[in-house]
N, C-alpha and C. Protein backbone atom coordinates (compact mmCIF):
# COMPACT_ATOMS: atom_id res chain seq x y z
N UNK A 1 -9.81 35.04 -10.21
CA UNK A 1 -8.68 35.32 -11.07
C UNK A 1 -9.07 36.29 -12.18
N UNK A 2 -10.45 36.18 -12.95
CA UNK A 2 -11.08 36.91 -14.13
C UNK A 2 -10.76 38.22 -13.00
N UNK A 3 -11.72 38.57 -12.01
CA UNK A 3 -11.55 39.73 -11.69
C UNK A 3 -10.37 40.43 -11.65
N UNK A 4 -9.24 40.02 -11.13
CA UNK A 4 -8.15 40.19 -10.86
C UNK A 4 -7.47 40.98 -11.79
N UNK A 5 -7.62 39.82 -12.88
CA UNK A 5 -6.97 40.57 -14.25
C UNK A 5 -7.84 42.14 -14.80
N UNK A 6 -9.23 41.74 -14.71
CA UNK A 6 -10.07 43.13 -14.66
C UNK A 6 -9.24 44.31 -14.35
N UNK A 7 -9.55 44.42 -13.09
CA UNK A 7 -9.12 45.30 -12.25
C UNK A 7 -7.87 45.98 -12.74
N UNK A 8 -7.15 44.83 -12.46
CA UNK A 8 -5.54 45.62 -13.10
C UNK A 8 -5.42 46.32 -14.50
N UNK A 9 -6.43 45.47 -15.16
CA UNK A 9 -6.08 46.10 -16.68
C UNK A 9 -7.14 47.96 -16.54
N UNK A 10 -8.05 47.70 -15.84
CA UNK A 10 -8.66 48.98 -15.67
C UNK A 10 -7.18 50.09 -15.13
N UNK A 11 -7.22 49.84 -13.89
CA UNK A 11 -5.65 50.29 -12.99
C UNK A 11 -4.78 50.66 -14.12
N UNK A 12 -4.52 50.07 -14.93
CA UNK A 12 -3.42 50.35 -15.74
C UNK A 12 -3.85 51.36 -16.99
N UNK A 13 -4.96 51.28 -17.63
CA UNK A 13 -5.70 51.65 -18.26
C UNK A 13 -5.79 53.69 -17.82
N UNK A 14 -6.09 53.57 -16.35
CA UNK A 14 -6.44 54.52 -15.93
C UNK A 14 -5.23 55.72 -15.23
N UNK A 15 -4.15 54.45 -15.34
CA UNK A 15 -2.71 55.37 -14.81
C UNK A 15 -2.01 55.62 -16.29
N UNK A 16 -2.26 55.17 -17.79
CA UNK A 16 -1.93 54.87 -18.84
C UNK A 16 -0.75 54.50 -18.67
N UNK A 17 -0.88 53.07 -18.10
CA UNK A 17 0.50 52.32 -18.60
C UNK A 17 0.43 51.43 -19.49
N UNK A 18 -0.58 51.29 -20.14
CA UNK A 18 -0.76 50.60 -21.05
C UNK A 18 -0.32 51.01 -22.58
N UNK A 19 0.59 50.38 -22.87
CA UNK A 19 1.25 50.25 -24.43
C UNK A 19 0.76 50.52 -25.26
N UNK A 20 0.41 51.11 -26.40
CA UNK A 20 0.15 50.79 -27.51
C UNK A 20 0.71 50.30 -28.20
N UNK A 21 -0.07 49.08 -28.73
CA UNK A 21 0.49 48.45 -29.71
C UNK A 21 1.34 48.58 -31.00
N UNK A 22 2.30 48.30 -31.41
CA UNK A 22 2.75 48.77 -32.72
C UNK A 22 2.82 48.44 -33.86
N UNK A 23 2.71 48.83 -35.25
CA UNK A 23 2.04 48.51 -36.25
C UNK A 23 2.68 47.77 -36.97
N UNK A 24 1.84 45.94 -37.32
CA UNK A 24 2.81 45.03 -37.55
C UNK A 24 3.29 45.71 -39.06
N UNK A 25 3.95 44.32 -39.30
CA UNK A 25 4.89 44.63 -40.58
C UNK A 25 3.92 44.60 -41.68
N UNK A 26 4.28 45.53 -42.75
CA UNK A 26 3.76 44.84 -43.61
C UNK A 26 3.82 43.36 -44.72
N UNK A 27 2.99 43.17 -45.16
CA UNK A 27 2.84 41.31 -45.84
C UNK A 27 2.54 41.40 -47.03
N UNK A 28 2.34 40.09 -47.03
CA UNK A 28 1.54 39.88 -48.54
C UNK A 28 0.43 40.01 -48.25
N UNK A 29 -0.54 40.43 -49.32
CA UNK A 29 -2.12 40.24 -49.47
C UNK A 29 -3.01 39.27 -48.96
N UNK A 30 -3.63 39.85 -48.41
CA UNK A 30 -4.30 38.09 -47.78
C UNK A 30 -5.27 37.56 -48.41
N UNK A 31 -5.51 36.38 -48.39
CA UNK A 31 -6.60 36.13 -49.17
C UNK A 31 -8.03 36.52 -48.58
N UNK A 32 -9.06 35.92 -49.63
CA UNK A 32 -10.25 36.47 -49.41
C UNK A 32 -11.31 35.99 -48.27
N UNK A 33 -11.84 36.65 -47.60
CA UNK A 33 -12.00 36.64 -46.17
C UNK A 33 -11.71 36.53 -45.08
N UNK A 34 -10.02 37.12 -45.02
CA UNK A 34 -9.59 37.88 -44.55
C UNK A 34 -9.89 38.75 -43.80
N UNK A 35 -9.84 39.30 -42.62
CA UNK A 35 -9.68 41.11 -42.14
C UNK A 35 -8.64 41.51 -42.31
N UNK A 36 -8.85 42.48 -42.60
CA UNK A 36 -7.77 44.09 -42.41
C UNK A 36 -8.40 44.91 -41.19
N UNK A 37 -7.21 45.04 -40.63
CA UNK A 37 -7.43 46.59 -39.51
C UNK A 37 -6.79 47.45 -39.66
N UNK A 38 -7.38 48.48 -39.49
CA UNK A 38 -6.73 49.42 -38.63
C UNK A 38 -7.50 50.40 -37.47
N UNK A 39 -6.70 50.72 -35.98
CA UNK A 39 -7.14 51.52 -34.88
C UNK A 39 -8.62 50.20 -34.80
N UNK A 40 -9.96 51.28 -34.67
CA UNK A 40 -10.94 50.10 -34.33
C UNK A 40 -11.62 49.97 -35.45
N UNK A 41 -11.02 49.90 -36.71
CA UNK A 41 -12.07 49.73 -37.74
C UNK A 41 -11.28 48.35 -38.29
N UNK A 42 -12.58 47.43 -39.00
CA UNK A 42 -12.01 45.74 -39.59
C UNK A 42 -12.79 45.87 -40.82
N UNK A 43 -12.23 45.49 -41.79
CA UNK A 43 -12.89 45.19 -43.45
C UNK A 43 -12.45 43.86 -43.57
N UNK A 44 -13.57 43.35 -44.69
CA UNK A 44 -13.23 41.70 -44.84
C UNK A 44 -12.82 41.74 -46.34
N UNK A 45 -11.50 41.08 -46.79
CA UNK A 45 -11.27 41.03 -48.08
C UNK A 45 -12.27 39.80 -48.63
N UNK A 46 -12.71 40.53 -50.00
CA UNK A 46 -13.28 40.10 -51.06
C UNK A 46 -12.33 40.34 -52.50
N UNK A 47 -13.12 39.17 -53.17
CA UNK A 47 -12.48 38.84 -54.09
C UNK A 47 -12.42 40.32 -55.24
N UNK A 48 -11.17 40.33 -56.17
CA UNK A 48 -11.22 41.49 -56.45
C UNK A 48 -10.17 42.46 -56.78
N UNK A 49 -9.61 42.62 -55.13
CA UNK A 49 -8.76 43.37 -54.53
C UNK A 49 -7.71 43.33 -54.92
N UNK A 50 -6.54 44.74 -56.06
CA UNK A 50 -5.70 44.05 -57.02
C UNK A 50 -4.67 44.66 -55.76
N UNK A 51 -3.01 44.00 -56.43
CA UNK A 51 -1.86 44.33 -55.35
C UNK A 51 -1.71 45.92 -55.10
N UNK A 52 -2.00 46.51 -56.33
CA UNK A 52 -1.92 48.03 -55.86
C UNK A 52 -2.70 48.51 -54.87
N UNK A 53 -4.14 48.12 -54.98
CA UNK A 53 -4.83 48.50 -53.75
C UNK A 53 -4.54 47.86 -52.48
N UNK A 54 -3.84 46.77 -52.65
CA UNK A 54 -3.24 46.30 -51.08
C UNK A 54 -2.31 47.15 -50.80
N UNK A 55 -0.94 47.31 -51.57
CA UNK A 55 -0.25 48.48 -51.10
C UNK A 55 -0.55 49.72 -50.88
N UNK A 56 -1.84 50.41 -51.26
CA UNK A 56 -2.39 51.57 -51.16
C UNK A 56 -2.82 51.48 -49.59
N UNK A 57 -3.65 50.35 -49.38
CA UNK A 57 -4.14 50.33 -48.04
C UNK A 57 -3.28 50.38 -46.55
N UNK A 58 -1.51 49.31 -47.41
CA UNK A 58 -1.15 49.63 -46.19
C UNK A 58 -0.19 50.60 -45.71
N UNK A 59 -0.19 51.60 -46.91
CA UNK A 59 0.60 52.91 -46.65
C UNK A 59 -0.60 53.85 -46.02
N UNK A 60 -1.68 53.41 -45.96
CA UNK A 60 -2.48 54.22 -44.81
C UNK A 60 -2.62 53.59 -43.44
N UNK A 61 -1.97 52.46 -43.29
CA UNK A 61 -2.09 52.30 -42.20
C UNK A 61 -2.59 50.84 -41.95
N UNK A 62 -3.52 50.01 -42.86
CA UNK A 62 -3.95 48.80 -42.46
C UNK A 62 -3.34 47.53 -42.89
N UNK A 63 -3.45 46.34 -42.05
CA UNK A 63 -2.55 45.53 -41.79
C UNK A 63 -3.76 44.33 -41.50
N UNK A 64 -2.88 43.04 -42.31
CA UNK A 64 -3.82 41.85 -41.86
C UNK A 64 -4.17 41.49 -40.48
N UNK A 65 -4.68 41.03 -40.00
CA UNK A 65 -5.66 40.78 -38.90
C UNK A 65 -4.81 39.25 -38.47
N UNK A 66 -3.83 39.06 -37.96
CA UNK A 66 -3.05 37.64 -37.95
C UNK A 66 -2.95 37.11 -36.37
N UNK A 67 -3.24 37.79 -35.12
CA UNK A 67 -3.39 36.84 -34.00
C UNK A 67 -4.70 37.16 -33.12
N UNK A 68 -4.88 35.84 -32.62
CA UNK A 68 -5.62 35.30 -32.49
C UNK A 68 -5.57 34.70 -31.22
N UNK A 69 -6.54 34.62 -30.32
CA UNK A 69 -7.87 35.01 -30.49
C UNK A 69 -7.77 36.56 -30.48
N UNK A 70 -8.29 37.39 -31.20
CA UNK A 70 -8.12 38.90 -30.86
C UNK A 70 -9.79 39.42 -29.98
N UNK A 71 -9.36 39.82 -28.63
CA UNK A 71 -10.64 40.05 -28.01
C UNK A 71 -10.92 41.44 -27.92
N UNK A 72 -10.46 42.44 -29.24
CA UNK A 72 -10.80 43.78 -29.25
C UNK A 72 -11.94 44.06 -29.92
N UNK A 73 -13.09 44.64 -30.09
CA UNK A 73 -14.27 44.89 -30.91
C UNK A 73 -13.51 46.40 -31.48
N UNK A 74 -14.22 45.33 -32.62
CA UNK A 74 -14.19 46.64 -33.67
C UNK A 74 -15.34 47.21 -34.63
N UNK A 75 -15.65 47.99 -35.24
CA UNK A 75 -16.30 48.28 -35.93
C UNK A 75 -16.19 47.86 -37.26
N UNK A 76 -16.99 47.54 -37.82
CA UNK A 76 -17.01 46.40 -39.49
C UNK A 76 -17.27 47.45 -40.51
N UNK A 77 -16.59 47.52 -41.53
CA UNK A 77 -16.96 48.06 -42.54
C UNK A 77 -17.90 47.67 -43.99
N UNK A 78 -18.67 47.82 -43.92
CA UNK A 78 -20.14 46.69 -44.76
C UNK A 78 -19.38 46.35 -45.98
N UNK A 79 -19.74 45.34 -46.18
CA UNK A 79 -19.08 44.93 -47.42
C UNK A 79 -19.53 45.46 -48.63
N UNK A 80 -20.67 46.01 -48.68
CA UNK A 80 -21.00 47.18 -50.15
C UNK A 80 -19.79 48.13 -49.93
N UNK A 81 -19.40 48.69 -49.03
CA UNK A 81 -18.02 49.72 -49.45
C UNK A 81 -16.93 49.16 -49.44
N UNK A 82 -16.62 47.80 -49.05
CA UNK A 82 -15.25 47.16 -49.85
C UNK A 82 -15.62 46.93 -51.51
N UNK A 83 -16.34 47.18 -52.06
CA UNK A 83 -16.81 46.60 -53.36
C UNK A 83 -16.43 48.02 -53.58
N UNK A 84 -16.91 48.78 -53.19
CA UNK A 84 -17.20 50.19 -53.84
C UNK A 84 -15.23 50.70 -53.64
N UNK A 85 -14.82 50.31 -52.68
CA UNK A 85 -13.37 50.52 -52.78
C UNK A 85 -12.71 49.87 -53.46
N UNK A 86 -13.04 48.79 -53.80
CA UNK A 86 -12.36 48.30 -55.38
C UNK A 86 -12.41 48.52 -56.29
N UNK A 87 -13.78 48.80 -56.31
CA UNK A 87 -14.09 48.96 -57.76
C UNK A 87 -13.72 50.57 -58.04
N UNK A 88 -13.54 51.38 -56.56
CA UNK A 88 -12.78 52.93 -57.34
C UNK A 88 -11.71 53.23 -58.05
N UNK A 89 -11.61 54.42 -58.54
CA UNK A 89 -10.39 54.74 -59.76
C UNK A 89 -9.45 55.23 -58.27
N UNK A 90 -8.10 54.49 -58.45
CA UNK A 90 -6.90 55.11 -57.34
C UNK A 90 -7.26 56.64 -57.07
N UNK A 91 -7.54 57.69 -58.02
CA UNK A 91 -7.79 58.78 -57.21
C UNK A 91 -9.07 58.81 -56.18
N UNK A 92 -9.78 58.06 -56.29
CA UNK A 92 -11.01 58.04 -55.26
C UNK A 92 -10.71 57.51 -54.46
N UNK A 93 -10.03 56.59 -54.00
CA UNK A 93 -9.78 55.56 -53.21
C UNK A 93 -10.09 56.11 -51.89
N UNK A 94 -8.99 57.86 -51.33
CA UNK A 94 -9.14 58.27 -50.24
C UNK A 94 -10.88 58.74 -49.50
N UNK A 95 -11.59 59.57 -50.87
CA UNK A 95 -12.48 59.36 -50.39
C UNK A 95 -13.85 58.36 -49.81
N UNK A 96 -13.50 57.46 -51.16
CA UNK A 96 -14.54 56.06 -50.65
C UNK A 96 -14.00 55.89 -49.48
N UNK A 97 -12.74 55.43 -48.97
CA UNK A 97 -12.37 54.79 -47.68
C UNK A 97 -12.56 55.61 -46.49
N UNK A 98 -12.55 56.93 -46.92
CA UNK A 98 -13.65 57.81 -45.47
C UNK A 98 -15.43 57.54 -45.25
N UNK A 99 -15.55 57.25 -46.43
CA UNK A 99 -16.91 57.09 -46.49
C UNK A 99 -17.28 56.06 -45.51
N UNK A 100 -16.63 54.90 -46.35
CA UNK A 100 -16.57 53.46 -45.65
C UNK A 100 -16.01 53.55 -44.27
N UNK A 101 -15.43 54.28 -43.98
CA UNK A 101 -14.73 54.13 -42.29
C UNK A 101 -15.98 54.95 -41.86
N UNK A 102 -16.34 56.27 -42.02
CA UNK A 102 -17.51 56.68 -41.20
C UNK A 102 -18.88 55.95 -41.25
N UNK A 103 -19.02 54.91 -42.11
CA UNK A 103 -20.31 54.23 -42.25
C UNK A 103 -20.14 52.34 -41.11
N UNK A 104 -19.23 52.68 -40.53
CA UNK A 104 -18.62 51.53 -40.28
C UNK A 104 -19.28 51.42 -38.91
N UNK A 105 -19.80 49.89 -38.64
CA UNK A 105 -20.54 50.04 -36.87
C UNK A 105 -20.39 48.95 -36.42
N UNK A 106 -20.12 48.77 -35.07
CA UNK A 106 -19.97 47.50 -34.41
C UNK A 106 -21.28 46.55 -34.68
N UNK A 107 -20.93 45.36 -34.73
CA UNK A 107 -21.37 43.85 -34.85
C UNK A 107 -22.13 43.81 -33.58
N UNK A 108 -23.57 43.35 -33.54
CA UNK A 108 -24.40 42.88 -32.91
C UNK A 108 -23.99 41.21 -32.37
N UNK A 109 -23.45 40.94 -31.05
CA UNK A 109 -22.89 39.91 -30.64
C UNK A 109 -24.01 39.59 -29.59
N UNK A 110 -24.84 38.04 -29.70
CA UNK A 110 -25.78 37.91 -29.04
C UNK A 110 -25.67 36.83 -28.06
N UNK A 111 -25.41 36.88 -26.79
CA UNK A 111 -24.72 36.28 -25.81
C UNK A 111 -25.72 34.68 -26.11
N UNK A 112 -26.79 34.64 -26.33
CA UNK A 112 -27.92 33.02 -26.92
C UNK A 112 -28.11 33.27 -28.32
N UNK A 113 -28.50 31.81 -28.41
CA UNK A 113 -28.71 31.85 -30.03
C UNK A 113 -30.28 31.82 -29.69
N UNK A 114 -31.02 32.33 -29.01
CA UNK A 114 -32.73 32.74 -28.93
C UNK A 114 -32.61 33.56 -30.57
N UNK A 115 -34.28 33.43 -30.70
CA UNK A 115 -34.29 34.84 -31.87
C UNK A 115 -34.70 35.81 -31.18
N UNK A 116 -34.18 37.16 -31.81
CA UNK A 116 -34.48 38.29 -30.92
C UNK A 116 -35.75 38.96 -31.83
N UNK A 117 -36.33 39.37 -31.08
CA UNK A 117 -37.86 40.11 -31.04
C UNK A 117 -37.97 41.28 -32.09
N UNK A 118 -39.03 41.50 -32.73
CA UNK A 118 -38.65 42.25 -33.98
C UNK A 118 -39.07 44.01 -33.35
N UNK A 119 -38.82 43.90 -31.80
CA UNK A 119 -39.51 45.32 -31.60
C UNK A 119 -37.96 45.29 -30.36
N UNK A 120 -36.97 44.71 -30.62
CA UNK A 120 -35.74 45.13 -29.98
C UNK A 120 -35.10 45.55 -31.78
N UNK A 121 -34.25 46.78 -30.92
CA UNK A 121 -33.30 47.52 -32.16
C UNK A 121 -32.49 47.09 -32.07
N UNK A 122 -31.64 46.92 -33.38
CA UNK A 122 -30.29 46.45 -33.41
C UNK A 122 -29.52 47.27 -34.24
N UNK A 123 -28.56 47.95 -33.53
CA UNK A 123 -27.66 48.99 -33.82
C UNK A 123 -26.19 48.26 -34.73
């Protein structure tokens, strides 16, 4: 059955019948530890974060993180540049949040809880 669904979602994938999703509504602020997305990038709210900068964020586009289970990987944005995006003056905002989106890298997901070897890299 796993395969099944595979397959088709590739098939579909590859004829692009696949939807894109559309961009929920916007909300209230979420609380702290939280995600925000947007496309494949996720930030975790920390404490801080005033309502203007929530509305700033989601006139660019990002939106709380609300179903679940979500099985898309995304790329994390370190939490030193959510700090650093709070703590900017509204005119900086656009650039910290490029910063922070290009510094942003997928999560190391380790199929065992073994420890891993200090001469494997972790990207």
């Amino acid at each position: 059955m796993v395969v099944i669904a595979l397959l088709r979602s590739r098939v579909r994938g590859f004829l692009s019948l696949q939807k894109e999703r559309a961009l929920p509504r916007r909300g209230p602020k979420p609380g702290i530890g939280a995600c925000i997305v947007r496309d494949d990038v996720r930030m975790t709210i920390q404490a801080g974060m005033s309502n203007d900068l929530w509305r700033w964020l989601m006139q660019e586009g990002w939106r709380e993180l609300t179903y679940r289970p979500d099985r898309r990987h995304y790329r994390e944005v370190p939490l030193t540049w959510m700090t650093r995006l709070i703590d900017a003056a509204p005119e900086m905002r656009g650039q910290v949040l490029a910063a922070a989106v290009t510094r942003a890298a997928h999560r190391v997901h380790l199929a065992d809880s073994r420890p891993v070897h200090s001469y494997v890299a972790r990207h």
